[in-house]
C-alpha atoms as a PDB file:
ATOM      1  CA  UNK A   1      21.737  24.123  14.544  1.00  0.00           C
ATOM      2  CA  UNK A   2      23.063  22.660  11.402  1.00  0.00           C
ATOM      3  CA  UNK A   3      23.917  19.388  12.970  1.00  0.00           C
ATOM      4  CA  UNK A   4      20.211  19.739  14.518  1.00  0.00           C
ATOM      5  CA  UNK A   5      18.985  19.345  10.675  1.00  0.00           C
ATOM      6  CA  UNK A   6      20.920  17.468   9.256  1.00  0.00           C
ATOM      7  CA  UNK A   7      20.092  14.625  12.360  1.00  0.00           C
ATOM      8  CA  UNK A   8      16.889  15.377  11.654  1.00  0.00           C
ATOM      9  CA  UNK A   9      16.550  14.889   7.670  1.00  0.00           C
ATOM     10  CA  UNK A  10      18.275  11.516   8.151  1.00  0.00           C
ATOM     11  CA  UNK A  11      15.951  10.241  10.784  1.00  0.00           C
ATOM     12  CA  UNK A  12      12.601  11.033   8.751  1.00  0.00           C
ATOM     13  CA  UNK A  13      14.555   9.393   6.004  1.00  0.00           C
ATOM     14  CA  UNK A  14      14.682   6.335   8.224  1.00  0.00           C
ATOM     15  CA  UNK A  15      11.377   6.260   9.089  1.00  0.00           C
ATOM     16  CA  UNK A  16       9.642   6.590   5.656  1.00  0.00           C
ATOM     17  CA  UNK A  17      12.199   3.860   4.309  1.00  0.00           C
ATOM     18  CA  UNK A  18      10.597   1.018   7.096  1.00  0.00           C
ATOM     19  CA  UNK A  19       8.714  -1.890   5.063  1.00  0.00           C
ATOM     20  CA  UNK A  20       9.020  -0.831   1.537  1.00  0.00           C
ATOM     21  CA  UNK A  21      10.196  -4.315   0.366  1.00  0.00           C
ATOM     22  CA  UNK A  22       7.511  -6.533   2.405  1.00  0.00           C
ATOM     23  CA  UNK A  23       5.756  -7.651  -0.001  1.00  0.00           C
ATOM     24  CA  UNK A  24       7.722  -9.983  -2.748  1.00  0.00           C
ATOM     25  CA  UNK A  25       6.335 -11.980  -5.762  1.00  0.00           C
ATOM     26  CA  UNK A  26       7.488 -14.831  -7.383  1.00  0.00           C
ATOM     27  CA  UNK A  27       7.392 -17.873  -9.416  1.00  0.00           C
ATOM     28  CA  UNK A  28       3.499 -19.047 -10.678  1.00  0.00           C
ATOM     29  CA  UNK A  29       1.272 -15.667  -9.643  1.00  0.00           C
ATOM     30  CA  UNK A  30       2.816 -16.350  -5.699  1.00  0.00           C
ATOM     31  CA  UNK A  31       4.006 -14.017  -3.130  1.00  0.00           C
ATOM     32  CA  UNK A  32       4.770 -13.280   0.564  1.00  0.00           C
ATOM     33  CA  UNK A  33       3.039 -10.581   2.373  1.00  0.00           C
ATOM     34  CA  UNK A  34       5.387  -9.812   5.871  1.00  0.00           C
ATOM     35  CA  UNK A  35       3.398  -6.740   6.683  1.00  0.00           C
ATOM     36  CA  UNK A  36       1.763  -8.493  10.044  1.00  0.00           C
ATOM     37  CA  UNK A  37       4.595  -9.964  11.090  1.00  0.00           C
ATOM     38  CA  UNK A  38       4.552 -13.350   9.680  1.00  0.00           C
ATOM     39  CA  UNK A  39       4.628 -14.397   6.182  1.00  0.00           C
ATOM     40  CA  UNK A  40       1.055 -14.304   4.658  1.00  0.00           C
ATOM     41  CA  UNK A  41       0.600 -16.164   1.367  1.00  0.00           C
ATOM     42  CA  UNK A  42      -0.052 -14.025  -1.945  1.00  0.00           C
ATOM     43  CA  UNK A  43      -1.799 -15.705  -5.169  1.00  0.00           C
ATOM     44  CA  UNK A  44      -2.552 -12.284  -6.787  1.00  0.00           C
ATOM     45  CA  UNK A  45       0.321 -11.547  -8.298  1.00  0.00           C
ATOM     46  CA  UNK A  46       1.115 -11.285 -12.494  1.00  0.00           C
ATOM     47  CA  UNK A  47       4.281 -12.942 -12.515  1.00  0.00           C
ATOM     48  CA  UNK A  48       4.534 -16.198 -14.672  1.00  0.00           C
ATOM     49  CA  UNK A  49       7.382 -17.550 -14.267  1.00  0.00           C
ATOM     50  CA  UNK A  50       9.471 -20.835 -14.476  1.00  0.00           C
ATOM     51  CA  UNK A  51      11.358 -21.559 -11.776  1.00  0.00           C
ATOM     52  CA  UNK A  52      13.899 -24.656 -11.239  1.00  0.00           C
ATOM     53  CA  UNK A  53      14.454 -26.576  -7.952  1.00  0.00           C
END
């Protein structure tokens, strides 16, 4: 029974930890949205930053 719960605590950890990080922002107010799948351009973001290529 133990084993039962413990299984079970990790899975619905596992679950609730699936696309926490798919959105990212970056450089001049840019980001990434991956939520459908493929990356979707972002300009609402508040970062302001320079960035050197």
């Amino acid at each position: 029974m133990l084993v039962l719960f413990v299984q079970s605590f990790f899975f619905n950890q596992a679950i609730y930890a699936q696309k926490e990080a798919n959105i990212w922002y970056f450089g001049q107010h840019a980001g990434l949205d991956f939520n459908s799948g493929i990356p979707v351009p972002l300009l609402d973001g508040q970062i302001n930053t320079n960035e050197i290529s």
